[in-house]
Structure formats: C-alpha cells, structure tokens
C-alpha atoms as a PDB file:
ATOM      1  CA  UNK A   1       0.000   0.000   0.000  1.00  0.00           C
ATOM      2  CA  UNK A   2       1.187   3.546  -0.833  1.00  0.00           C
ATOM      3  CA  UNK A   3      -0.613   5.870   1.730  1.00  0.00           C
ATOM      4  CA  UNK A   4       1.421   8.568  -0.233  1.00  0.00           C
ATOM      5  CA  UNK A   5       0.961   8.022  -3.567  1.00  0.00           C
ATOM      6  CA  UNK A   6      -0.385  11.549  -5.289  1.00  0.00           C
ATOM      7  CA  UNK A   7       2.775  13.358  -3.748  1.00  0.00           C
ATOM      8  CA  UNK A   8       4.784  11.000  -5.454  1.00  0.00           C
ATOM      9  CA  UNK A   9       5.088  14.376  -8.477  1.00  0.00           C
ATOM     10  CA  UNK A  10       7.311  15.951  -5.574  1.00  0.00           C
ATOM     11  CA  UNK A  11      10.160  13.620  -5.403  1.00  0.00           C
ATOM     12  CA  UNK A  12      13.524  14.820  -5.849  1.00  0.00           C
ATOM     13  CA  UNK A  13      15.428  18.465  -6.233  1.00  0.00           C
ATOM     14  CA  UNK A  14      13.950  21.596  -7.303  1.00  0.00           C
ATOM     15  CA  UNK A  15      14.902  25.226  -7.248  1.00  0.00           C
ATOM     16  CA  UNK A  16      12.528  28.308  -5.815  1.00  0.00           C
ATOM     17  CA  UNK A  17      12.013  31.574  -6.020  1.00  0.00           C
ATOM     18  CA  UNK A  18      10.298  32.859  -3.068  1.00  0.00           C
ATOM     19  CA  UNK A  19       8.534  36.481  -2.203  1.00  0.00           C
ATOM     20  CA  UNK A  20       7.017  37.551   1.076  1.00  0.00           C
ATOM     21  CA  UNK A  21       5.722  40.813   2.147  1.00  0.00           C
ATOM     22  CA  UNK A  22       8.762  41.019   4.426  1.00  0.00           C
ATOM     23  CA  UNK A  23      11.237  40.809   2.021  1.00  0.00           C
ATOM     24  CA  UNK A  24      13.010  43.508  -0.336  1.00  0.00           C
ATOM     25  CA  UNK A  25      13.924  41.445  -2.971  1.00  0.00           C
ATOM     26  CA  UNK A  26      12.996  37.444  -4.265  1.00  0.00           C
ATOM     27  CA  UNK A  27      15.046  35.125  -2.156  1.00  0.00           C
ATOM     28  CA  UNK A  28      16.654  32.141  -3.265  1.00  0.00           C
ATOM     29  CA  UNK A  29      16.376  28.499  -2.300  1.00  0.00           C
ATOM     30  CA  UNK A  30      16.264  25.047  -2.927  1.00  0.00           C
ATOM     31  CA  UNK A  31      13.815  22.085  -1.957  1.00  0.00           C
ATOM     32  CA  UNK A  32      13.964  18.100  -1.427  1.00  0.00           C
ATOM     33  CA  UNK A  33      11.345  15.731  -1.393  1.00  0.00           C
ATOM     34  CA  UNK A  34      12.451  12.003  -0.556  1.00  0.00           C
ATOM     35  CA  UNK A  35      11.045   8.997   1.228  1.00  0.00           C
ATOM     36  CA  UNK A  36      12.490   8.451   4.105  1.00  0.00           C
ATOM     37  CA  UNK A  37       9.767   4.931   4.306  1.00  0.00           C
ATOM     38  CA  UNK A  38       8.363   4.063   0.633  1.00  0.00           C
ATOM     39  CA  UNK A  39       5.314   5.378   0.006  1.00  0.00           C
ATOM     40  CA  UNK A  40       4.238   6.389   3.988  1.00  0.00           C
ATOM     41  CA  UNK A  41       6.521   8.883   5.291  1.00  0.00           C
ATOM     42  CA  UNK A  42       8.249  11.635   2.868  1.00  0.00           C
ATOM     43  CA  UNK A  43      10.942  14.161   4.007  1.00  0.00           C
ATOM     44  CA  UNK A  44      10.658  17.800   2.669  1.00  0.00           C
ATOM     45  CA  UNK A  45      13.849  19.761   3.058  1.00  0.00           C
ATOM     46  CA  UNK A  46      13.440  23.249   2.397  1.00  0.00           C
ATOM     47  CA  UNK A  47      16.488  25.755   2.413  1.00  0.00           C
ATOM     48  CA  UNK A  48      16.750  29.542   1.829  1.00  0.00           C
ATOM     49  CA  UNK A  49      19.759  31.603   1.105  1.00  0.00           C
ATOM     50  CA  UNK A  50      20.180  34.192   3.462  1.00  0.00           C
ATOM     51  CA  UNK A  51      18.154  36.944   3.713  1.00  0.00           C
ATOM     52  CA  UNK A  52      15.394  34.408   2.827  1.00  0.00           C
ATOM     53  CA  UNK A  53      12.740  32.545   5.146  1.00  0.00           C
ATOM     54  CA  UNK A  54      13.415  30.308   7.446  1.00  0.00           C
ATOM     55  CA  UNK A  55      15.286  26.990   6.132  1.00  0.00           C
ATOM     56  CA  UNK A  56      13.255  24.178   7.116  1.00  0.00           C
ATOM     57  CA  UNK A  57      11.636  20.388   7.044  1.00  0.00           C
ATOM     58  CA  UNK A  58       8.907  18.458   6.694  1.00  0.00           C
ATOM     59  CA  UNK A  59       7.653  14.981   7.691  1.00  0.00           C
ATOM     60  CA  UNK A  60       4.551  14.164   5.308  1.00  0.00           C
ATOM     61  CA  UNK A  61       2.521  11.017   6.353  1.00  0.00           C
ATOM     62  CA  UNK A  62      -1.181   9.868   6.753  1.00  0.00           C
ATOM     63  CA  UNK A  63      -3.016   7.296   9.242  1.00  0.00           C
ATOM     64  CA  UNK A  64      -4.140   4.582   7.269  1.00  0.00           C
ATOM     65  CA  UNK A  65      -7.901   5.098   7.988  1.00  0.00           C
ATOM     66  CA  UNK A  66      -8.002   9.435   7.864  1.00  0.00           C
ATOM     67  CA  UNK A  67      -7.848  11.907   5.552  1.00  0.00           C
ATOM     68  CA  UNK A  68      -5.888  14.520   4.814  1.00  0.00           C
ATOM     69  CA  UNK A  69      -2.002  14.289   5.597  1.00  0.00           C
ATOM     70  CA  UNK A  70       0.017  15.963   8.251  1.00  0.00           C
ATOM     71  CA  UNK A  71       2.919  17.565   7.840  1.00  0.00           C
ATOM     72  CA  UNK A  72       5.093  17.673  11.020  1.00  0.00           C
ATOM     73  CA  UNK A  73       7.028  21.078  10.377  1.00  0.00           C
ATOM     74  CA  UNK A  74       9.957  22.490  11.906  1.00  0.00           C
ATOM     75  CA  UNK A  75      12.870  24.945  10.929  1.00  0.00           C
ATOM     76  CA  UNK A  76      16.156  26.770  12.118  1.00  0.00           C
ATOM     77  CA  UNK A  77      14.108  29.189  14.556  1.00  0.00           C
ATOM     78  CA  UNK A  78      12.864  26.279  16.127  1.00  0.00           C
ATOM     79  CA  UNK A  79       9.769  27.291  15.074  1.00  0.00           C
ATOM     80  CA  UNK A  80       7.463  23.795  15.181  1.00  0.00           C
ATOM     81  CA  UNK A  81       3.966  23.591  13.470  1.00  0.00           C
ATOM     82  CA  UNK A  82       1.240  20.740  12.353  1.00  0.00           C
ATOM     83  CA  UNK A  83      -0.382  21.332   8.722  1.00  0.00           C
ATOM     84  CA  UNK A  84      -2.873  19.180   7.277  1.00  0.00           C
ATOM     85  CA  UNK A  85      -2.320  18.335   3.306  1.00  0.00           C
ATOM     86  CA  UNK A  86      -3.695  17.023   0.219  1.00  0.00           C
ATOM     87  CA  UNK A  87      -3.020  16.792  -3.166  1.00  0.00           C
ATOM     88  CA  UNK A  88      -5.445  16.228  -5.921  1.00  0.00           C
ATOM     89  CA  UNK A  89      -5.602  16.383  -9.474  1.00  0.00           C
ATOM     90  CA  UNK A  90      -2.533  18.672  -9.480  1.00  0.00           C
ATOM     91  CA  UNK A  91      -3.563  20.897  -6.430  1.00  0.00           C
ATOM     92  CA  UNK A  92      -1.277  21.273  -3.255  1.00  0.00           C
ATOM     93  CA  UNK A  93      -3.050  22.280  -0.270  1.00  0.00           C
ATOM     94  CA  UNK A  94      -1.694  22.795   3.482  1.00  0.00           C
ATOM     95  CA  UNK A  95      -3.294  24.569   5.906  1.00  0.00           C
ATOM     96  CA  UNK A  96      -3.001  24.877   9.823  1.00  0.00           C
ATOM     97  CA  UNK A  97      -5.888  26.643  12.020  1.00  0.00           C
ATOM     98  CA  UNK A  98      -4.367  28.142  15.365  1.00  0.00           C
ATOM     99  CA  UNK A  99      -5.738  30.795  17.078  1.00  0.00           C
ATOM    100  CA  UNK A 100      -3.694  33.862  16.301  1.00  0.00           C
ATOM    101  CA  UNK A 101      -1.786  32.575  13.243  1.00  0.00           C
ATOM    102  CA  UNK A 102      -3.536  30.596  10.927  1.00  0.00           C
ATOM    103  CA  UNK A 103      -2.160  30.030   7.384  1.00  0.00           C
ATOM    104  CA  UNK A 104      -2.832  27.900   4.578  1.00  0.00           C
ATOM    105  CA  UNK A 105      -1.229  27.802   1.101  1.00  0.00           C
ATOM    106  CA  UNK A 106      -2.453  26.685  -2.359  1.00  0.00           C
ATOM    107  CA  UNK A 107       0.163  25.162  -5.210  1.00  0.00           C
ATOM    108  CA  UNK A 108      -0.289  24.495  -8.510  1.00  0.00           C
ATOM    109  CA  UNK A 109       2.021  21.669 -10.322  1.00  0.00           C
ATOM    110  CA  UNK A 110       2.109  22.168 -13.981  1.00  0.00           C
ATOM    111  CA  UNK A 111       0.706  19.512 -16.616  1.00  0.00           C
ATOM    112  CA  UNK A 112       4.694  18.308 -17.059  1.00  0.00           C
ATOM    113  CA  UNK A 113       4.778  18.276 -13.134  1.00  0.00           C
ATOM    114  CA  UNK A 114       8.226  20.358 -13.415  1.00  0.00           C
ATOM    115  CA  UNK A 115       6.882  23.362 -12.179  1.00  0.00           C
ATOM    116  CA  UNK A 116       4.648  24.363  -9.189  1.00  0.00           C
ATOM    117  CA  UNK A 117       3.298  27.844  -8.120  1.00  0.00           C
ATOM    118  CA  UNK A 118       2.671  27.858  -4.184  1.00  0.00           C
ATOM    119  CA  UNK A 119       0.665  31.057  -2.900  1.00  0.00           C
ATOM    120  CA  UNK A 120       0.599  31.242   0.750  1.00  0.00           C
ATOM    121  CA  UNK A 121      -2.127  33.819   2.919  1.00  0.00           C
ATOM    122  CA  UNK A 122      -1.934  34.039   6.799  1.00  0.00           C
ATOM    123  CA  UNK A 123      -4.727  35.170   9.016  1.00  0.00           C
ATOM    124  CA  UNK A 124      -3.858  36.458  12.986  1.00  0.00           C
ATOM    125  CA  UNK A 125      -7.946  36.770  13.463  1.00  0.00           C
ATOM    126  CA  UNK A 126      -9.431  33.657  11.443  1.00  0.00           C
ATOM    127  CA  UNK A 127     -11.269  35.562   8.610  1.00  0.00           C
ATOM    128  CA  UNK A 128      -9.131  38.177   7.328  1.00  0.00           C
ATOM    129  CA  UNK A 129      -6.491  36.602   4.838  1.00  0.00           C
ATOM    130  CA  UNK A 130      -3.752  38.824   4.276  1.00  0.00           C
ATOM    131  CA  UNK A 131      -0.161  37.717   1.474  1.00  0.00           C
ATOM    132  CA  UNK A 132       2.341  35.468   3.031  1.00  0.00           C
ATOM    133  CA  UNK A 133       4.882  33.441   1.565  1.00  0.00           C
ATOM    134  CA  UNK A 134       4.940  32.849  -2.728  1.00  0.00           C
ATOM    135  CA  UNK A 135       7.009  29.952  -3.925  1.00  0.00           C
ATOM    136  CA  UNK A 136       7.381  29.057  -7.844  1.00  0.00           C
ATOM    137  CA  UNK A 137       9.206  25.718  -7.675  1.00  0.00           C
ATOM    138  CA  UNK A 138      11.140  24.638 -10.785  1.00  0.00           C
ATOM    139  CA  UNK A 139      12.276  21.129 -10.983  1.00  0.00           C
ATOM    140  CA  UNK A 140      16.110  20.782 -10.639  1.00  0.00           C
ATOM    141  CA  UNK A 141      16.227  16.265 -10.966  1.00  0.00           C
ATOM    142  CA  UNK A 142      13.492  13.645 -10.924  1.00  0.00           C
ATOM    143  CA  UNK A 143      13.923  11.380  -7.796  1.00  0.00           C
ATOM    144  CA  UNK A 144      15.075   8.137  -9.435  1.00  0.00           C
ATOM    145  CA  UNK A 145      12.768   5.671  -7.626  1.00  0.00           C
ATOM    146  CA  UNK A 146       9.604   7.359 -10.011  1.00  0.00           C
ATOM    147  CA  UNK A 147      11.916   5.724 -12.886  1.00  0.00           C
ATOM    148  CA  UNK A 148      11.967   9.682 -14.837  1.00  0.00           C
ATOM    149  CA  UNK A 149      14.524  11.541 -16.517  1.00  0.00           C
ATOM    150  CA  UNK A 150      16.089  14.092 -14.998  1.00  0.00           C
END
C-alpha cells in the first residue's frame, strides 16, 4: 500500500524563487522531497539563502484510515507547526488553524509536473487573509525511484 501516492510528483530536487511581504527582494532556495519509508513517510527539506525565510523540514505522512495528511514542520528558529495536506488532481493544499496565526497555502504543479506555483495567505484573526509566503518551484532532478529523466 502507498498511503502517499499523489505526492509522489514531488520527489527529488527543485529550485525556488520565493517572495514575502517582508522581504526587499525574491530570495533564493532550494527544496527536497524524498522517502524516508516508501510510500508512507516523505521528508521535505526546504532551504533559503540568506536573507530568505526560514530553512526548514517536513515529515509528510497519513493514518491509514483518515484523511488529509500531516505535515510535522519544523525549521532553524525552532519554530514547530502541524499542517494538514492534500493533493489532488494537481492541487497542493496545506493549511493549519491556530488561534492567532492561521495560514494555509495553495500550489499548482504544472501539466509536465516540473513546475509548481505555491501562494501562501496568513490570518492572525481567522477571517481576514492577508499575502504570506509565494514559492514558484522549478524542478532541478526527478527522484530516481519514479523511474523519470532528470
């Protein structure tokens, strides 16, 4: 069984180009997906040249019987979150609801799956949605256990 499967279109390297309201100028980064156990648990590394976000990773996995994923989240602030995710028919969702600081973000993976467009919105009171973090992904190498070219 392959609790994962529809994430499978994120394994291996990409590039990104990230802007926030924050920042002055695009910053710079790279991202990893990889499994760390076939098909139930992938690893997201996520990492920003400086003056960019916060570098980061990801744990994706699912319970057998529930819906949507979680991804366990932490980065270099020690900063830890939980997001729930899905992905379907070539729609990237994750979203976390927490009094104060919600967030969720909405990617789009191209028909060739080498390119995905990530808008992110926060909200500090629940129903006001205000610009956070926009990632355009660009893939960099296949991961070679999906059997594509690089």
């Amino acid at each position: 069984m392959n609790a994962l499967r529809e994430f499978e279109v994120l394994l291996g390297s990409w590039t990104t180009v990230g802007t926030h309201p924050a920042l002055t100028a695009p910053a710079h980064g790279s991202s990893s997906f990889e499994w760390l156990v076939e098909g139930s648990l992938l690893a997201w590394h996520f990492d920003w040249q400086p003056p960019g976000p916060p570098s980061a990773v990801g744990v994706l996995g699912r319970d057998d019987a529930s819906e949507p994923c979680v991804l366990l989240y932490g980065d270099e602030r020690g900063v830890a979150r939980i997001y729930q995710a899905s992905l379907e028919s070539g729609v990237w969702r994750m979203w976390r609801d927490s009094p104060g600081f919600s967030q969720r973000m909405t990617g789009t993976i191209s028909a060739d799956g080498n390119s995905i467009e990530v808008r992110g919105e926060l909200s500090r009171d629940g129903s006001t949605w205000e610009p956070d973090l926009t990632v355009a992904y660009t893939r960099a190498t296949w991961d070679s256990a999906r059997g594509d070219a690089g």
